[in-house]
Structures are given as C-alpha cells and as structure tokens.
C-alpha atoms as a PDB file:
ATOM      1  CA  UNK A   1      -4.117 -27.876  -3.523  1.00  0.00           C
ATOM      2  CA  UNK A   2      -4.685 -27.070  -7.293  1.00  0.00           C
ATOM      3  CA  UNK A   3      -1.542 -25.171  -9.527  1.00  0.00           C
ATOM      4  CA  UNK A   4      -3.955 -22.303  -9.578  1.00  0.00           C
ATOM      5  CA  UNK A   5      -3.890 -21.857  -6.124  1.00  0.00           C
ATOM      6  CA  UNK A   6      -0.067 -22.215  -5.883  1.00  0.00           C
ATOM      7  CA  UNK A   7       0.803 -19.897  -8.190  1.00  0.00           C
ATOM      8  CA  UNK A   8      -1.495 -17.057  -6.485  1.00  0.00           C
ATOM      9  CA  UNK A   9       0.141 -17.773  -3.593  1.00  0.00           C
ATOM     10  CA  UNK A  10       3.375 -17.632  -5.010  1.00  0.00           C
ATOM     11  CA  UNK A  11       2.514 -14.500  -6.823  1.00  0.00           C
ATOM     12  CA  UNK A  12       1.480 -12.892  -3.934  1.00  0.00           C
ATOM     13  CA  UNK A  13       4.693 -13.539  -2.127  1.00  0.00           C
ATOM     14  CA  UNK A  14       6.673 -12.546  -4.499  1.00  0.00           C
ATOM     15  CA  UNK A  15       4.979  -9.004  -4.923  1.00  0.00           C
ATOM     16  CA  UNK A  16       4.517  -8.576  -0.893  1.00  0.00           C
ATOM     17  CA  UNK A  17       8.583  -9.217  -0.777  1.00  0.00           C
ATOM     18  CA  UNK A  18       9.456  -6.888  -3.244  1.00  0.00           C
ATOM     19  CA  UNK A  19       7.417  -4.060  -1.505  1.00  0.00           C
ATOM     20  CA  UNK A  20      10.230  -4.766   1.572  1.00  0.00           C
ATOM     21  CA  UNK A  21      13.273  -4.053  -0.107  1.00  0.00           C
ATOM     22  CA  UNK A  22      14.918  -0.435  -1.054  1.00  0.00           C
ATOM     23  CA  UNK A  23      15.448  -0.348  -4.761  1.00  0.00           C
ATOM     24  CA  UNK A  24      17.682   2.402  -4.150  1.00  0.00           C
ATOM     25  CA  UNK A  25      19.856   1.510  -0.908  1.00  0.00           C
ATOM     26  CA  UNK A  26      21.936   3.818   1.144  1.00  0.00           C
ATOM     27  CA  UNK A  27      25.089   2.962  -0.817  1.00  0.00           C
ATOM     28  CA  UNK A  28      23.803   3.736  -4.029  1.00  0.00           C
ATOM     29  CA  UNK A  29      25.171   6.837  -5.747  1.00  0.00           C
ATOM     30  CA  UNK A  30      22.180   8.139  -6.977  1.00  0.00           C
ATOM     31  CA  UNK A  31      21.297   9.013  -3.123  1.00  0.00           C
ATOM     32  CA  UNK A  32      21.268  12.427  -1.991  1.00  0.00           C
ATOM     33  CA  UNK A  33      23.224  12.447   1.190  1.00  0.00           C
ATOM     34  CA  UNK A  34      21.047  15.193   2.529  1.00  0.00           C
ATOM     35  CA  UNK A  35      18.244  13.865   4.776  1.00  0.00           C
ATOM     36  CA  UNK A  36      15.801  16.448   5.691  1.00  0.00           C
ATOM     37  CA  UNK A  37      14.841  15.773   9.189  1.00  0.00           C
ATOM     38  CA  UNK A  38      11.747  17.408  11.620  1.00  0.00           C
ATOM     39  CA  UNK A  39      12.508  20.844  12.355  1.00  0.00           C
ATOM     40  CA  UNK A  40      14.337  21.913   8.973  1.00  0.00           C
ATOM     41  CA  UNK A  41      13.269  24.193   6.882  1.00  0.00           C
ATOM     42  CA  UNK A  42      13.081  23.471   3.188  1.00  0.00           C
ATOM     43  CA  UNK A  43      12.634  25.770  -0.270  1.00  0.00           C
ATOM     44  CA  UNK A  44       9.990  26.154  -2.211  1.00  0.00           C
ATOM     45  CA  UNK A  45      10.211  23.415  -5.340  1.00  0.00           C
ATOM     46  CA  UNK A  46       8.312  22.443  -7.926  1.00  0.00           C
ATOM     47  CA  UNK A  47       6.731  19.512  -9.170  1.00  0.00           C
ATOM     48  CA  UNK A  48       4.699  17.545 -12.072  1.00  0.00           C
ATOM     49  CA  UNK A  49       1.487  16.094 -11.144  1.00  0.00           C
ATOM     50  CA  UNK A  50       0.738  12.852 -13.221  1.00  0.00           C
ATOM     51  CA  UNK A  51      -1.313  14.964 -15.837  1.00  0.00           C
ATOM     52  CA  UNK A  52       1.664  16.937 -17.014  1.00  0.00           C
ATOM     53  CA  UNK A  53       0.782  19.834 -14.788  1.00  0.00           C
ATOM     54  CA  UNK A  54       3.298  21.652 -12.903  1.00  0.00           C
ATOM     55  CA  UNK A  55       2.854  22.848  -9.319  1.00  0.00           C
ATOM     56  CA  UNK A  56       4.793  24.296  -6.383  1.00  0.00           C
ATOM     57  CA  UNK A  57       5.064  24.082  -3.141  1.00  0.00           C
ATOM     58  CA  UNK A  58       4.649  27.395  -2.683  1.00  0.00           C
ATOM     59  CA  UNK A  59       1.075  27.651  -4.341  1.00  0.00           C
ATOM     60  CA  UNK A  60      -0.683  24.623  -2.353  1.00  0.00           C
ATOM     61  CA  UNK A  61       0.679  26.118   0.838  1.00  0.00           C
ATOM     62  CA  UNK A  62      -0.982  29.304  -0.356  1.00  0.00           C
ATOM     63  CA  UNK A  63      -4.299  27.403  -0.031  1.00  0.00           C
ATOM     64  CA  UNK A  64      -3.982  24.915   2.519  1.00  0.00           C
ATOM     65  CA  UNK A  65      -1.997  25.137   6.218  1.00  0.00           C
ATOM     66  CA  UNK A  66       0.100  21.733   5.461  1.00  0.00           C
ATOM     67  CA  UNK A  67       1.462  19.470   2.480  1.00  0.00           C
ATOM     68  CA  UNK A  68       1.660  15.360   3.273  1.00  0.00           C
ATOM     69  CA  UNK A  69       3.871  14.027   1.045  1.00  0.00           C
ATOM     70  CA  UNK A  70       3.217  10.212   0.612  1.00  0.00           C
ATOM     71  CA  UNK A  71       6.149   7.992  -1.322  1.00  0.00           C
ATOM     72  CA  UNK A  72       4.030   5.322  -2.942  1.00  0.00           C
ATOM     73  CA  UNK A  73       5.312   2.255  -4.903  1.00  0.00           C
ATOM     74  CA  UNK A  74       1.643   0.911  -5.549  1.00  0.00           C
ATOM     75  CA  UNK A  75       2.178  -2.442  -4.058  1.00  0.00           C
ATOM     76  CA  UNK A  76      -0.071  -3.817  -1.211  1.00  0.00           C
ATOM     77  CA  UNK A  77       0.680  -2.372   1.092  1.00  0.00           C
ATOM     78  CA  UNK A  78       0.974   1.668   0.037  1.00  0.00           C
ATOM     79  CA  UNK A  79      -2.866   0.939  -1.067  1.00  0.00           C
ATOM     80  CA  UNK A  80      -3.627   0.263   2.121  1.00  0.00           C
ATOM     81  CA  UNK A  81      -2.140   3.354   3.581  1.00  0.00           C
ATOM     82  CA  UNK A  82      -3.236   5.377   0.679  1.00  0.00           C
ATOM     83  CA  UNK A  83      -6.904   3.730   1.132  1.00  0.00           C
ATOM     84  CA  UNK A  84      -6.912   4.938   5.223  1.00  0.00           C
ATOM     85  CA  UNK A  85      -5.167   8.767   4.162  1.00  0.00           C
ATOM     86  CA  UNK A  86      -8.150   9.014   1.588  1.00  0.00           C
ATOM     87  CA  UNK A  87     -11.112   7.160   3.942  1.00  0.00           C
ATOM     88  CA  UNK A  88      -9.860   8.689   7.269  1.00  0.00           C
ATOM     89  CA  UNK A  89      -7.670  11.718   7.430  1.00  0.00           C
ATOM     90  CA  UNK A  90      -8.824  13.650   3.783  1.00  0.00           C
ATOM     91  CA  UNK A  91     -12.402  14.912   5.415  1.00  0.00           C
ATOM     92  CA  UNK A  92     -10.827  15.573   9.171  1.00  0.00           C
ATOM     93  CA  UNK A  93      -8.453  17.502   7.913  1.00  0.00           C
ATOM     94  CA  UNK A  94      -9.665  19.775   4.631  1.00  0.00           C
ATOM     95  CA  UNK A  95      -7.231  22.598   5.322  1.00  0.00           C
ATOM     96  CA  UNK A  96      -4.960  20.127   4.710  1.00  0.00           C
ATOM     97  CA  UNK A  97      -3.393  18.799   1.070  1.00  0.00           C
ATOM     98  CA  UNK A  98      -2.456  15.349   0.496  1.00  0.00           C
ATOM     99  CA  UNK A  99      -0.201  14.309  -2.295  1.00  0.00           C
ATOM    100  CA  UNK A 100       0.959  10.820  -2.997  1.00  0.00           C
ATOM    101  CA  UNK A 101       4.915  10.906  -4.607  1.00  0.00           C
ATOM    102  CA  UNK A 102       5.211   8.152  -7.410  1.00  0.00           C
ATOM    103  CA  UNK A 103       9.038   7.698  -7.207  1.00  0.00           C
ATOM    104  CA  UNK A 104       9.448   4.439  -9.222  1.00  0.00           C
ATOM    105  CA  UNK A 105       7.199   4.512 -12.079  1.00  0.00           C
ATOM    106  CA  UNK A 106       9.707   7.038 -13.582  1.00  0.00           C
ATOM    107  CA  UNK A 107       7.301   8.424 -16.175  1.00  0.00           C
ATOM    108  CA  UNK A 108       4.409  10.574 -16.186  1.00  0.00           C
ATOM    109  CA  UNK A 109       2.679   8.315 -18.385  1.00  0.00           C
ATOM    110  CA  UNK A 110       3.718   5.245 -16.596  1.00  0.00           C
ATOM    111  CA  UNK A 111       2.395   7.538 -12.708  1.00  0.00           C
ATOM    112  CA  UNK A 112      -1.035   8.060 -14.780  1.00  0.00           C
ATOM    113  CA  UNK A 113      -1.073   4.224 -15.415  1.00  0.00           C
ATOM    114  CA  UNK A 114      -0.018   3.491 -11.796  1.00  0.00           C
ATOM    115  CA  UNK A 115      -3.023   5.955 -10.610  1.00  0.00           C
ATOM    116  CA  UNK A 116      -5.726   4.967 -13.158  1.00  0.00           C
ATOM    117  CA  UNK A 117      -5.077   1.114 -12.368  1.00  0.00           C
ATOM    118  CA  UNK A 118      -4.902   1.724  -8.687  1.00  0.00           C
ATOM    119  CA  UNK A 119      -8.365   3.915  -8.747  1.00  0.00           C
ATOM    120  CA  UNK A 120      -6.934   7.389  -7.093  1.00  0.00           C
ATOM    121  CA  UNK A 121      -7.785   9.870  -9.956  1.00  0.00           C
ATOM    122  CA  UNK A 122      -9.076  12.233  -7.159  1.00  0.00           C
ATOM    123  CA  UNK A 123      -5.596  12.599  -5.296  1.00  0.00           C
ATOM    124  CA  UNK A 124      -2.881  14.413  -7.355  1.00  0.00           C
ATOM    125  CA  UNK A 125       0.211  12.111  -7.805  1.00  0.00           C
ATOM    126  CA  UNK A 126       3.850  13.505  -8.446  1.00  0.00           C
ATOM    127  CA  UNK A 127       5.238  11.760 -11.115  1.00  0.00           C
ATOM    128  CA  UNK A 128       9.206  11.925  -9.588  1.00  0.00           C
ATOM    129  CA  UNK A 129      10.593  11.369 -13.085  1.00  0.00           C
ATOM    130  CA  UNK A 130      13.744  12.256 -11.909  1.00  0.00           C
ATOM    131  CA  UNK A 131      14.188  10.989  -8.098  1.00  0.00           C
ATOM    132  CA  UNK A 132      14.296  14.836  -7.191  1.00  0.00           C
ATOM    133  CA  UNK A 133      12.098  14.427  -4.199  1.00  0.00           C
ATOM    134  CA  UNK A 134      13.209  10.728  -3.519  1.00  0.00           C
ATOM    135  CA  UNK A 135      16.419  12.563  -3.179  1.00  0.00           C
ATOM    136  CA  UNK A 136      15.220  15.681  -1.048  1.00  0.00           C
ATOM    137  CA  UNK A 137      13.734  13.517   1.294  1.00  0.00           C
ATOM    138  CA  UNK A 138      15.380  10.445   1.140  1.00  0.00           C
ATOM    139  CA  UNK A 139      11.767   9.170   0.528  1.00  0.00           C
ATOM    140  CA  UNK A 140      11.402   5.141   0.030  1.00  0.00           C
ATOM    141  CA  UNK A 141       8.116   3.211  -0.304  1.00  0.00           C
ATOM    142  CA  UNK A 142       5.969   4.680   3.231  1.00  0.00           C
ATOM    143  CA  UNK A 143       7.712   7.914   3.671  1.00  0.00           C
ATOM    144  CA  UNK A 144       5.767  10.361   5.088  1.00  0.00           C
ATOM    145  CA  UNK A 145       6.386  14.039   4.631  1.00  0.00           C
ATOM    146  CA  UNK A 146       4.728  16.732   7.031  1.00  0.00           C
ATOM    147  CA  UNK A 147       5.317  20.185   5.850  1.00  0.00           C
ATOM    148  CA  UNK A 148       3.294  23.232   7.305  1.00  0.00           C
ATOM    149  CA  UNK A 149       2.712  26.970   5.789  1.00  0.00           C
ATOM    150  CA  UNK A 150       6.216  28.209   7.099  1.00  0.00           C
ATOM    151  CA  UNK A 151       7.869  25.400   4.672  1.00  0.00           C
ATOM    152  CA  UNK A 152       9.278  23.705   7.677  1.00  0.00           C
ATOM    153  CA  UNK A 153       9.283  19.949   7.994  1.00  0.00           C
ATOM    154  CA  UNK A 154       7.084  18.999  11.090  1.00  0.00           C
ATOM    155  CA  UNK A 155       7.233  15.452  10.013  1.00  0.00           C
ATOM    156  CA  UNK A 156       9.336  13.004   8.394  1.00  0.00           C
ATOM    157  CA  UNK A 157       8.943   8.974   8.674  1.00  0.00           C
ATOM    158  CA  UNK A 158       6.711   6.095   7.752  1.00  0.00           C
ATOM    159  CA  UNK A 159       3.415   5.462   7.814  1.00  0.00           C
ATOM    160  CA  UNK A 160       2.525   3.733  10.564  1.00  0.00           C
ATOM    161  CA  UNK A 161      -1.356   4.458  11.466  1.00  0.00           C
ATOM    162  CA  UNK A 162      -4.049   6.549  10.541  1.00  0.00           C
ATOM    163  CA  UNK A 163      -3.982   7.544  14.835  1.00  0.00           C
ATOM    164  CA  UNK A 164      -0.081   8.070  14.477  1.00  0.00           C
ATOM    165  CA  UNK A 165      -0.785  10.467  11.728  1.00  0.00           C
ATOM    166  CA  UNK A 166      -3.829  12.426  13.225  1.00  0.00           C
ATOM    167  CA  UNK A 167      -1.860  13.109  16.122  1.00  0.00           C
ATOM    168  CA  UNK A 168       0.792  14.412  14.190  1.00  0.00           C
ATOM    169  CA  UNK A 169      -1.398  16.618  12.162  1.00  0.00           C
ATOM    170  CA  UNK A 170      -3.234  18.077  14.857  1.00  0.00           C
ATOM    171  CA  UNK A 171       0.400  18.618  16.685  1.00  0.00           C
ATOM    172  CA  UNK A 172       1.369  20.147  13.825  1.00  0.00           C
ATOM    173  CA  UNK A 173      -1.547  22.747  12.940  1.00  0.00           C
END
C-alpha cells in the first residue's frame, strides 16, 4: 500500500470522526438549557441567510405551510442528507421550505464558503453567527427541525431517512 493511499485513508478517518462528536456538549455553558421539543410552540425569529440577507420566520411561513430546519456541519455525512432533502423531498413537497442552519462556520462569509464549496447555492443557508438557533433548538450536526404555519414544532430530531422524513411531513401537513 503506497503513503498516498495511507494518508487518504487516514484523512478520511479523521474527518468522518470529527463529524461524531458535539463541539458544544451538554455541559458547556454556552448551551441554552431550553430544548424545544414536538408539540411547543415557538416565536417568530429572525435570521441571516449566507448572503447577508435577513429573513423571518414569520415571512417564509407566509408562503409556504412548513419550515425544515437542517443543522449542517458540511462533513460527509450532512452532504449526504442534504444531497437526499434536495434530490428527494424538495419537488414532493413544494409547499414546503427547506433551510439548511450553518452553526459552526460562525461567519457569513465563512457559511458562503461552506455553501459555494459544497455546491448548494440554490438552498438558503443560515449563517448562525451567533449559536442563536443552535441554542433555540439545541441543534447539533443532523438536527432536524419541523415547524408548520401555526409556529408549532411538529418535529424535532435527526435525520435519519428520506422515508422517516416524508412520513413526518405528510403527518405533519
């Protein structure tokens, strides 16, 4: 086996074991105890897409009947959750809006980086400069955050499958 061939391997390790651990763990301070759960209902917020825009909650639920909120760290495997959301679940469900939550790059220039490299210029990305959702939500790398027209939370958890999602969304419209 060549050095080449080590090192990739090594590499990829390395990146696929960092995508496991919580960079922010229960016991850190920064945490906001408050863990939104299925059921509650939540206020209308604001947030800044990853072109310096600014959006609320309020407005996309205006146009569409549910928000997915998806925490994304850009590593292996949040591409391939992101790739399935965009290649299964965008065109079944057009009513409703899916937003992926950068909540590590910690810049809006660093989420546009993130985005550009990782080829999903059509999706809007938060930039979470400020952990304000991570905190909201308690959202880590996978989270996924249902919320319908009435702003209440009809589903909070990780991604498991494009199925386990569908069924969700068509439980919760």
């Amino acid at each position: 086996m060549s050095i080449k061939h080590l090192l990739s391997i090594l590499m990829a390790c390395v990146l696929l074991s960092a995508c496991q651990e919580d960079l922010l763990p229960s016991n850190d301070p920064l945490k906001n105890t408050q863990d939104l759960q299925q059921g509650s209902m939540i206020e209308d917020f604001e947030f800044t897409l990853s072109d310096g825009t600014t959006r609320s909650l309020s407005v996309e639920l205006n146009q569409y009947d549910a928000v997915v909120l998806y925490f994304t760290m850009w590593c292996p495997v949040c591409d391939s959750h992101m790739s399935h959301i965009r290649t299964d679940l965008v065109s079944q469900f057009s009513n409703v809006k899916f937003i992926f939550v950068d909540y590590i790059s910690a810049s809006i220039a660093y989420t546009l980086d993130a985005q550009q490299a990782n080829g999903y210029t059509d999706f809007d990305v938060i930039s979470d400069e400020n952990n304000i959702l991570e905190n909201q939500f308690n959202g880590t790398m996978a989270t996924t955050i249902v919320i319908d027209k009435n702003f209440v939370v009809q589903f909070k958890g990780l991604y498991k499958t494009t199925e386990d999602l569908t069924h969700i969304l068509n439980e919760a419209l």
